[in-house]
C-alpha atoms as a PDB file:
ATOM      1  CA  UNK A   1      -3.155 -43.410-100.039  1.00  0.00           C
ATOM      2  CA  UNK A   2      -2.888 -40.055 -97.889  1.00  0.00           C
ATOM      3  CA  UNK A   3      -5.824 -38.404 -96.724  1.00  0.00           C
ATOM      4  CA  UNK A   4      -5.713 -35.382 -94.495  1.00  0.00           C
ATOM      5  CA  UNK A   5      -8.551 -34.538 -92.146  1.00  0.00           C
ATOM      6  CA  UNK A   6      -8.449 -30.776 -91.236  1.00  0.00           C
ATOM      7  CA  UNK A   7     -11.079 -29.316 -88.948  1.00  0.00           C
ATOM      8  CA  UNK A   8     -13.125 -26.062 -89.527  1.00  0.00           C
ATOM      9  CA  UNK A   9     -11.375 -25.374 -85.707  1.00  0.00           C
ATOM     10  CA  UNK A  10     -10.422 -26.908 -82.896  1.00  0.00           C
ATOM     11  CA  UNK A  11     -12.657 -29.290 -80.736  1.00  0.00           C
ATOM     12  CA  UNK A  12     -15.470 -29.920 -83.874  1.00  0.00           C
ATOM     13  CA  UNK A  13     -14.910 -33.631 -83.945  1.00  0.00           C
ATOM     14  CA  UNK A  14     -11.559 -34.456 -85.819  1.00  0.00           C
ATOM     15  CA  UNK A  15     -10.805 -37.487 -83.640  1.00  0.00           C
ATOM     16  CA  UNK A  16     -14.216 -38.837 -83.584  1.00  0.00           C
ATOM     17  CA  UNK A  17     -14.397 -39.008 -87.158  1.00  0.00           C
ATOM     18  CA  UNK A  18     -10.914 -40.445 -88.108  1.00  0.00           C
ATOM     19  CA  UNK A  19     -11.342 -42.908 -85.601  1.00  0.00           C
ATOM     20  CA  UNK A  20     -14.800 -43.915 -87.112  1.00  0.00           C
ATOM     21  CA  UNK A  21     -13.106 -44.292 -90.294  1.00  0.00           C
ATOM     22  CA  UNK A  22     -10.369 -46.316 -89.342  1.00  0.00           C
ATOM     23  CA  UNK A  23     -12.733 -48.718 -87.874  1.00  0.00           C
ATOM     24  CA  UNK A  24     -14.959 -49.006 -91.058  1.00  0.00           C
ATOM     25  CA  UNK A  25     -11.311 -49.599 -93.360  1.00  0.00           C
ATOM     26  CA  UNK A  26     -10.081 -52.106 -90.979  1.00  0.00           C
ATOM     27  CA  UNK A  27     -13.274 -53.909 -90.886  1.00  0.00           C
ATOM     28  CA  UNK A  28     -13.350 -54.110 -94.576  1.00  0.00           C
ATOM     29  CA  UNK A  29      -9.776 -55.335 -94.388  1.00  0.00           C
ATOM     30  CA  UNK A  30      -7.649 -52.889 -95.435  1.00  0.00           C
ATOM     31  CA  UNK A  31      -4.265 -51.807 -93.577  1.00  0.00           C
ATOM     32  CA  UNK A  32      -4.920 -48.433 -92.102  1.00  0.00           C
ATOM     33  CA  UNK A  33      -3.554 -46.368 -89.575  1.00  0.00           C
ATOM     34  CA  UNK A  34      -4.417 -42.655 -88.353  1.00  0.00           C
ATOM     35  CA  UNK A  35      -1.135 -40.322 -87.372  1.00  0.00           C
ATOM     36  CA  UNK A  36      -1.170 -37.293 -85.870  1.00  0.00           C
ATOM     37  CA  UNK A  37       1.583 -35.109 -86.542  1.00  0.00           C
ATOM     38  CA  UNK A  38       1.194 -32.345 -83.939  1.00  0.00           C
ATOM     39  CA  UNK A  39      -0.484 -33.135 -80.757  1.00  0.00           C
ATOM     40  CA  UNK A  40      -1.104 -30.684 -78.129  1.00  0.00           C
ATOM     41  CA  UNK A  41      -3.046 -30.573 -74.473  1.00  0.00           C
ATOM     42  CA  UNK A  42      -0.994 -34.202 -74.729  1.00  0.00           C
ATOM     43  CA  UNK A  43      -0.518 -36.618 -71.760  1.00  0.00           C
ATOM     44  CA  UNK A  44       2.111 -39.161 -72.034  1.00  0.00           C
ATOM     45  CA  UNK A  45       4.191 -40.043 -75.157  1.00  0.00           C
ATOM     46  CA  UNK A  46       1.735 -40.484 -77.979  1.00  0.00           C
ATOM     47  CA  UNK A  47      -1.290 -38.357 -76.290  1.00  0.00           C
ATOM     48  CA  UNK A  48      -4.846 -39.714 -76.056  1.00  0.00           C
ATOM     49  CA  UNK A  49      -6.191 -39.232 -79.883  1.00  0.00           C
ATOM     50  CA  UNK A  50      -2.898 -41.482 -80.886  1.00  0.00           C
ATOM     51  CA  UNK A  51      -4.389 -43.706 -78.600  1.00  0.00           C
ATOM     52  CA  UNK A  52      -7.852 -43.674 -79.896  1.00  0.00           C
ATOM     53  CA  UNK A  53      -6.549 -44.432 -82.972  1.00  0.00           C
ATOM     54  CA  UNK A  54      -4.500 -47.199 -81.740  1.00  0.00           C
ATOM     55  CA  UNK A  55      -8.111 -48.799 -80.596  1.00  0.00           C
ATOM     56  CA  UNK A  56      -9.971 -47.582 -84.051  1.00  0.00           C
ATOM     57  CA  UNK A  57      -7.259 -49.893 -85.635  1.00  0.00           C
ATOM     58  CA  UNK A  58      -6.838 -52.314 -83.488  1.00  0.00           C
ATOM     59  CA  UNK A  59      -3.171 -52.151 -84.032  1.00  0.00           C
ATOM     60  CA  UNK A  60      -0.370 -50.161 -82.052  1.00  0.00           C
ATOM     61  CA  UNK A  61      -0.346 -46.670 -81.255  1.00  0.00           C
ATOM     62  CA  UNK A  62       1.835 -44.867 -83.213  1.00  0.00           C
ATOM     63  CA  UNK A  63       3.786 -41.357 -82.340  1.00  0.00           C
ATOM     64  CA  UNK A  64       2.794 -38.178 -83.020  1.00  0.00           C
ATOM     65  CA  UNK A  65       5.526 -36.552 -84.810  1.00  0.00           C
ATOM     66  CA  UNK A  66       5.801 -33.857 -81.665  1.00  0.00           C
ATOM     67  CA  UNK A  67       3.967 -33.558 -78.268  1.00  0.00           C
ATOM     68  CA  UNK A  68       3.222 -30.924 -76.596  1.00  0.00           C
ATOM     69  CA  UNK A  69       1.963 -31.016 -72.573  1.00  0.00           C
ATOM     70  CA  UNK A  70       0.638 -27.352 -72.273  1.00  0.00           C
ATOM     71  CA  UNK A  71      -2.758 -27.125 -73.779  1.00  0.00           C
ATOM     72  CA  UNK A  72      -2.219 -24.295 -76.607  1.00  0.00           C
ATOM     73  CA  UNK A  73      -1.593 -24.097 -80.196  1.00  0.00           C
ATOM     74  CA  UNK A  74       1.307 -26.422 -81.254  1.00  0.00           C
ATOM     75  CA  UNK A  75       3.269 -23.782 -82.397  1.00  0.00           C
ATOM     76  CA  UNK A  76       2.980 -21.583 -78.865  1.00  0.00           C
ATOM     77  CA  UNK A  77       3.578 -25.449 -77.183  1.00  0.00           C
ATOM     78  CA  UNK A  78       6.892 -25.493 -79.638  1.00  0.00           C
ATOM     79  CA  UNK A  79       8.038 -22.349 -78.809  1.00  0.00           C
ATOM     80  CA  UNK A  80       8.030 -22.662 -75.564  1.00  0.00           C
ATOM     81  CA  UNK A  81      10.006 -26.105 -75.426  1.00  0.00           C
ATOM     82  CA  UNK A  82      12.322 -24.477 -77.503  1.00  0.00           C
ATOM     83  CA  UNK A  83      11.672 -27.210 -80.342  1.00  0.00           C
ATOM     84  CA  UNK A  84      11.844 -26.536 -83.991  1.00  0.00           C
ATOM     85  CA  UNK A  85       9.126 -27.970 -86.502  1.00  0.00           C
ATOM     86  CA  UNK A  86      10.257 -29.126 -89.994  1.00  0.00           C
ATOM     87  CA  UNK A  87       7.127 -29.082 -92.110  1.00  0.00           C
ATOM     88  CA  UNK A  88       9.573 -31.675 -94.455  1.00  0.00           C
ATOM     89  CA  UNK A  89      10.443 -33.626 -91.651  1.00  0.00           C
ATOM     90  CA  UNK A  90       6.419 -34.663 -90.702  1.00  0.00           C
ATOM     91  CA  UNK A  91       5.812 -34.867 -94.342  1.00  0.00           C
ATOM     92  CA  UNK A  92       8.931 -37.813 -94.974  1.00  0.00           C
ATOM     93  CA  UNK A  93       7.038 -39.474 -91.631  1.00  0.00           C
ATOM     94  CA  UNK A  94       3.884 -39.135 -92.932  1.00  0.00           C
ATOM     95  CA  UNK A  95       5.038 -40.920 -96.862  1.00  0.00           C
ATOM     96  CA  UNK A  96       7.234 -43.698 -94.333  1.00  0.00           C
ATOM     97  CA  UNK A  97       4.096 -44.443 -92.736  1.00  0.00           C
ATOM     98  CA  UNK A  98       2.029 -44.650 -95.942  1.00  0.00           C
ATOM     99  CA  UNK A  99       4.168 -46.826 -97.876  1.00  0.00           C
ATOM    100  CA  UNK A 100       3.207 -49.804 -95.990  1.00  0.00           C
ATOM    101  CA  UNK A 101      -0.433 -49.471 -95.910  1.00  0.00           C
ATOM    102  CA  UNK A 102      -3.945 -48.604 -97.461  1.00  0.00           C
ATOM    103  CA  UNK A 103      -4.735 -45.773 -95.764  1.00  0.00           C
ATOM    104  CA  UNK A 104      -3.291 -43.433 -93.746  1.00  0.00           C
ATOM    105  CA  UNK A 105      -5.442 -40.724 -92.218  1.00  0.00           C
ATOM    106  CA  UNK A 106      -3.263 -37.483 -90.873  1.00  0.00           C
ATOM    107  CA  UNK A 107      -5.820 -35.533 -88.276  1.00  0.00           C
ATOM    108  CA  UNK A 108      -4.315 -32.188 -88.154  1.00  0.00           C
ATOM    109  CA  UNK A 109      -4.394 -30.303 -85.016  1.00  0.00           C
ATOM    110  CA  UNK A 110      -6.892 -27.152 -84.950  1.00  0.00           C
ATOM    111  CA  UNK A 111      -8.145 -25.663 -87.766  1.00  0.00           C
ATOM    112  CA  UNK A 112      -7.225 -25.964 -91.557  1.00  0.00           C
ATOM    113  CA  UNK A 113      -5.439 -22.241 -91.066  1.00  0.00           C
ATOM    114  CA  UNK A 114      -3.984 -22.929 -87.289  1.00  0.00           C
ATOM    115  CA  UNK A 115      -0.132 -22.364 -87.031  1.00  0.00           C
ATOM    116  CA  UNK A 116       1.927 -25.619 -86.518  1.00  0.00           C
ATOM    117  CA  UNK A 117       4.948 -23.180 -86.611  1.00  0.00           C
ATOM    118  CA  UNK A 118       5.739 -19.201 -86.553  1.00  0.00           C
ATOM    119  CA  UNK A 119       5.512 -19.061 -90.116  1.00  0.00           C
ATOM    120  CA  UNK A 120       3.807 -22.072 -91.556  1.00  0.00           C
ATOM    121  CA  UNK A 121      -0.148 -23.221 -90.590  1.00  0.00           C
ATOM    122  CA  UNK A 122      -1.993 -26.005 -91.401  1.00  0.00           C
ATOM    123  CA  UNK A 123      -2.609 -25.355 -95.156  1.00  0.00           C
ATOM    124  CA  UNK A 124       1.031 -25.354 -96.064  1.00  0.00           C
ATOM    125  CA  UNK A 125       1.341 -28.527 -94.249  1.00  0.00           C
ATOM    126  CA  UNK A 126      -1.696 -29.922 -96.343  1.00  0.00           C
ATOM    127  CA  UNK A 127       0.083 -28.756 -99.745  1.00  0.00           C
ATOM    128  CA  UNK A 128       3.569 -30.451 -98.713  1.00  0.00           C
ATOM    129  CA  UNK A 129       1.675 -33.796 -97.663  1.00  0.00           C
ATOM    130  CA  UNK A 130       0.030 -33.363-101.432  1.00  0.00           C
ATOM    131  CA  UNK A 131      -3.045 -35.949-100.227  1.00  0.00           C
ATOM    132  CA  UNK A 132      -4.733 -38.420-102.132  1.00  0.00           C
ATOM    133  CA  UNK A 133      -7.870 -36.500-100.326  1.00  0.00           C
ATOM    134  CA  UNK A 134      -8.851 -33.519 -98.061  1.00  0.00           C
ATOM    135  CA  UNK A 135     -11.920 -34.300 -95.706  1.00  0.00           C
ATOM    136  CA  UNK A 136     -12.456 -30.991 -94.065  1.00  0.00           C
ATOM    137  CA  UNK A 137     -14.848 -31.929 -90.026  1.00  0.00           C
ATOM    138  CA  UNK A 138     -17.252 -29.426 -88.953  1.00  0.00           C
ATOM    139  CA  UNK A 139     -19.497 -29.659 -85.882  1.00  0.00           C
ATOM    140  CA  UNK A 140     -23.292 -29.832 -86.655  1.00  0.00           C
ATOM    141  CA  UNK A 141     -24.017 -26.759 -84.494  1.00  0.00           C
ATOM    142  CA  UNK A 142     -24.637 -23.262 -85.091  1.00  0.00           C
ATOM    143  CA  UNK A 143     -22.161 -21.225 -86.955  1.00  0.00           C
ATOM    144  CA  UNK A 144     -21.374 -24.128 -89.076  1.00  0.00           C
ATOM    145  CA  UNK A 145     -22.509 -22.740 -92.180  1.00  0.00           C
ATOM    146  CA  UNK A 146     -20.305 -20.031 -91.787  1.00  0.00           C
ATOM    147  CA  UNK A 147     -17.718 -22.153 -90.982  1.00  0.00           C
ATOM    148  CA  UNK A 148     -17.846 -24.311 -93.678  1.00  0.00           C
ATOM    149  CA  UNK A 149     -18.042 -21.827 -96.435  1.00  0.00           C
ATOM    150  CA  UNK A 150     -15.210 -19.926 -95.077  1.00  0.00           C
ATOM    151  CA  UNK A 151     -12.913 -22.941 -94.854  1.00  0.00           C
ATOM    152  CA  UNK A 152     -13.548 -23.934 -97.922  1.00  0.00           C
ATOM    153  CA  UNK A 153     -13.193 -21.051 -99.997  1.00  0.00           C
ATOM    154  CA  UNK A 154      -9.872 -19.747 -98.174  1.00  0.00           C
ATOM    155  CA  UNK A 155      -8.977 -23.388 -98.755  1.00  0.00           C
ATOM    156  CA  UNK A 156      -9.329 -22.882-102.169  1.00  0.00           C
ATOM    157  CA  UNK A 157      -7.404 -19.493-102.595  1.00  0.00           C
ATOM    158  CA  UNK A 158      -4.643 -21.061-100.857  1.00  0.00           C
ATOM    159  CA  UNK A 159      -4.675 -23.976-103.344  1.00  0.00           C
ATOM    160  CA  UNK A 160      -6.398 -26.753-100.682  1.00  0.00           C
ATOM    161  CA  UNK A 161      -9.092 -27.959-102.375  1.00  0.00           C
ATOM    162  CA  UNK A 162     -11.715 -29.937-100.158  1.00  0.00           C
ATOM    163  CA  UNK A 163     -12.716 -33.281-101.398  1.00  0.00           C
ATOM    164  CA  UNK A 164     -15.129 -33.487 -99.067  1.00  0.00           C
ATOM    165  CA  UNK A 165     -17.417 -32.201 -95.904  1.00  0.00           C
ATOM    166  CA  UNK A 166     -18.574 -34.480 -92.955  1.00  0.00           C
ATOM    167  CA  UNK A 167     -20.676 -32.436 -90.162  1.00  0.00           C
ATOM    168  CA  UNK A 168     -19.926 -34.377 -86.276  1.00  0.00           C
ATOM    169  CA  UNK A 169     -22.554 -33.659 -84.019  1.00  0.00           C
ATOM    170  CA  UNK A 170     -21.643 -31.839 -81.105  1.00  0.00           C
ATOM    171  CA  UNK A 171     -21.602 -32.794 -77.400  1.00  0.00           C
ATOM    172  CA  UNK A 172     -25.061 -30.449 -76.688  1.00  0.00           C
ATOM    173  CA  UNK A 173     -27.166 -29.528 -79.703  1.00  0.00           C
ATOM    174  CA  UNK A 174     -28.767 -26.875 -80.644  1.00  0.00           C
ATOM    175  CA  UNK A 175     -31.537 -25.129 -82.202  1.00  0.00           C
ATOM    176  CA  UNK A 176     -30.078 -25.984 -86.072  1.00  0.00           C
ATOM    177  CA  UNK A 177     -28.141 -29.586 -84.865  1.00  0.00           C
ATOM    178  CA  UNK A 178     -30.362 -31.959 -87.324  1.00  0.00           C
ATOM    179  CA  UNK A 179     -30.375 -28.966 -90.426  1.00  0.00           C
ATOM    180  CA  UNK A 180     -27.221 -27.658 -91.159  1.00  0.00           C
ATOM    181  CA  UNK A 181     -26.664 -30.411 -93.674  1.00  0.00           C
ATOM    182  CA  UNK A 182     -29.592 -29.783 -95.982  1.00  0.00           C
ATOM    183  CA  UNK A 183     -28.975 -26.158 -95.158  1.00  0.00           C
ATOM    184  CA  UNK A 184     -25.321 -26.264 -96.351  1.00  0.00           C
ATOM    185  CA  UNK A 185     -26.552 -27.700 -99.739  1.00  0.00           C
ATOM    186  CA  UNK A 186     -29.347 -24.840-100.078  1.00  0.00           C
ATOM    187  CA  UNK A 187     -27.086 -21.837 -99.283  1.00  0.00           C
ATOM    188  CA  UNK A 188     -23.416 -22.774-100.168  1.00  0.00           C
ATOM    189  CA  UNK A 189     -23.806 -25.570-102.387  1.00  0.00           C
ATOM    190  CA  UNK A 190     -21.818 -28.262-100.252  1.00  0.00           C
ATOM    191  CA  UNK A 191     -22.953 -31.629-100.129  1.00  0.00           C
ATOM    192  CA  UNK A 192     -22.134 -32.874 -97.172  1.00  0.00           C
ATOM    193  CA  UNK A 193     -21.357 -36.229 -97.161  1.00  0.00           C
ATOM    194  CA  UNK A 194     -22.297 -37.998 -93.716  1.00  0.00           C
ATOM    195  CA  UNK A 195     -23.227 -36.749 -90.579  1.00  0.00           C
ATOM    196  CA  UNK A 196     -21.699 -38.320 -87.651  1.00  0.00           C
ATOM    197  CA  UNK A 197     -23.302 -38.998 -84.400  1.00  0.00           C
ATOM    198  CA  UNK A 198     -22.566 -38.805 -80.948  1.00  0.00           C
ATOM    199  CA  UNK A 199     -21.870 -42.480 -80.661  1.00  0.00           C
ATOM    200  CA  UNK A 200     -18.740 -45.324 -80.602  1.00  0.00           C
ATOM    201  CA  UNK A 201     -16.831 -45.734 -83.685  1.00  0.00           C
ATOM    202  CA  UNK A 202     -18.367 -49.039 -83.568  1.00  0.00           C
ATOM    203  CA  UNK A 203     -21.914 -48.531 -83.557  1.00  0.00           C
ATOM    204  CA  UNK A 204     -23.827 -49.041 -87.168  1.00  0.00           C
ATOM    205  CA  UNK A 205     -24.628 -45.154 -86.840  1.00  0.00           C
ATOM    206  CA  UNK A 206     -21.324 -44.736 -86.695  1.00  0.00           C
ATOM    207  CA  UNK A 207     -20.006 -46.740 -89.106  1.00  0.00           C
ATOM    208  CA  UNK A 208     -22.420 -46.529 -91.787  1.00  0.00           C
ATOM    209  CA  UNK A 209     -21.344 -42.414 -91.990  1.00  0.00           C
ATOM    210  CA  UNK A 210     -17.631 -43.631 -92.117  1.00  0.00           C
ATOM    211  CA  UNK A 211     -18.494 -46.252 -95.158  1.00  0.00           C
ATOM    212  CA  UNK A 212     -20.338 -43.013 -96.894  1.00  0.00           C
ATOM    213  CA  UNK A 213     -17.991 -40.907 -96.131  1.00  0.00           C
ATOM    214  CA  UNK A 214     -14.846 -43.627 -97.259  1.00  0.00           C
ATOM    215  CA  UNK A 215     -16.520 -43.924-100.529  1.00  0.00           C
ATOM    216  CA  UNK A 216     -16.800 -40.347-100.888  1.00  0.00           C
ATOM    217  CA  UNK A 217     -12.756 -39.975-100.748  1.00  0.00           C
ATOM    218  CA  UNK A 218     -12.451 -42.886-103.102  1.00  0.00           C
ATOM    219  CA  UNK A 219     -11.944 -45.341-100.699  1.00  0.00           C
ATOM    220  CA  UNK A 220     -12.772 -48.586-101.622  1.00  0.00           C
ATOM    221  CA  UNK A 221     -13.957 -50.607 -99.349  1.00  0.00           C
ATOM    222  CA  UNK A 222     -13.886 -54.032-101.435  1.00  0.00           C
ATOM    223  CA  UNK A 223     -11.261 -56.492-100.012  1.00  0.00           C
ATOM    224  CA  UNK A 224      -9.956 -58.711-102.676  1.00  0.00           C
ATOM    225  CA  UNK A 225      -8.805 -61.678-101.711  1.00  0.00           C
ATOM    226  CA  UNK A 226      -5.923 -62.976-104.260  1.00  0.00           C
ATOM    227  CA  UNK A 227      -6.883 -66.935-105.820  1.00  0.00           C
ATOM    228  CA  UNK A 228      -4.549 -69.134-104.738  1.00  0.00           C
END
């Protein structure tokens, strides 16, 4: 199965997340892999959230399907490098890489409606990948519930629905870091899912939120071993 993780932005925790839930799948036993089709702000060939990943997985890291040194929106980075990028093309990557496993989790790059080309964002990429899931990151900071509500219901006009919310909290708090969960529920109706904290993928904080948040998107996380 396919599921996307989109971001209410850029920066709220996208990596962090997918690389929490890749630990908790592989730990259950089940083949998964993250892929990033767009990577920006990128050092090297596969950039360092391929890498992280990589380690999430414990497994090899695997290519982004472009990369992009100069740290601006993939589609300025494109532009610039005079590269042209087929919203097909990541797509037959993205079902390649999914036919041999579990899971695969694609972590877009930016927000749900950043522009991965000149005339083509995020969403459309979402709608071509047609996911098993959507699990739309937001940081647990101020703004959020905002945020949240906005990205969801321009989602939904733009036929991306969100299968679920995860908050991740941020690298300072503030004032509302600790509420904007129960607050999301009161005022938008969003039932947010799992809260991540500020800790290794491998930490039980950590991985308890991916487990929640796994069995939220209909992941199972039951390992059947065939009899023999």
């Amino acid at each position: 199965m396919i599921v996307v993780v989109v971001g209410t932005g850029t920066d709220v925790g996208k990596t962090h997340v997918t690389c929490a839930l890749l630990r908790a799948a592989v730990d259950a036993g089940l083949a998964a892999r993250g892929w990033k089709p767009l990577a920006s702000g990128a050092r090297g060939p596969f950039g360092d959230d391929a890498l992280a990943h990589a380690e999430a997985a414990r497994a090899a890291p695997i290519a982004p399907g472009h990369v992009f040194e100069p740290p601006v929106s993939p589609h300025l980075a494109a532009r610039a490098a005079g590269v042209d990028v087929s919203i097909p093309a990541l797509v037959d990557r993205a079902r390649a890489l999914a036919g041999s496993l579990d899971l695969l989790l694609v972590e877009t790059a930016g927000g749900l409606f950043s522009p991965v080309t000149d005339a083509h964002a995020n969403d459309e990429l979402v709608r071509a990948l047609a996911p098993t899931a959507v699990l739309l990151v937001a940081p647990d900071r101020l703004g959020v519930l905002h945020d949240v509500a906005a990205t969801r219901l321009a989602g939904r006009a733009r036929q991306v629905e969100v299968s679920a919310t995860v908050l991740s909290a941020p690298p300072a708090p503030d004032a509302s870091t600790g509420t904007n969960a129960a607050e999301l529920a009161s005022s938008a109706g969003v039932d947010v899912v799992a809260v991540f904290p500020r800790a290794a993928p491998v930490r039980p904080t950590s991985l308890a939120a991916a487990q929640a948040t796994l069995a939220a998107l209909g992941v199972s996380l039951i390992h059947t071993i065939p009899n023999i």
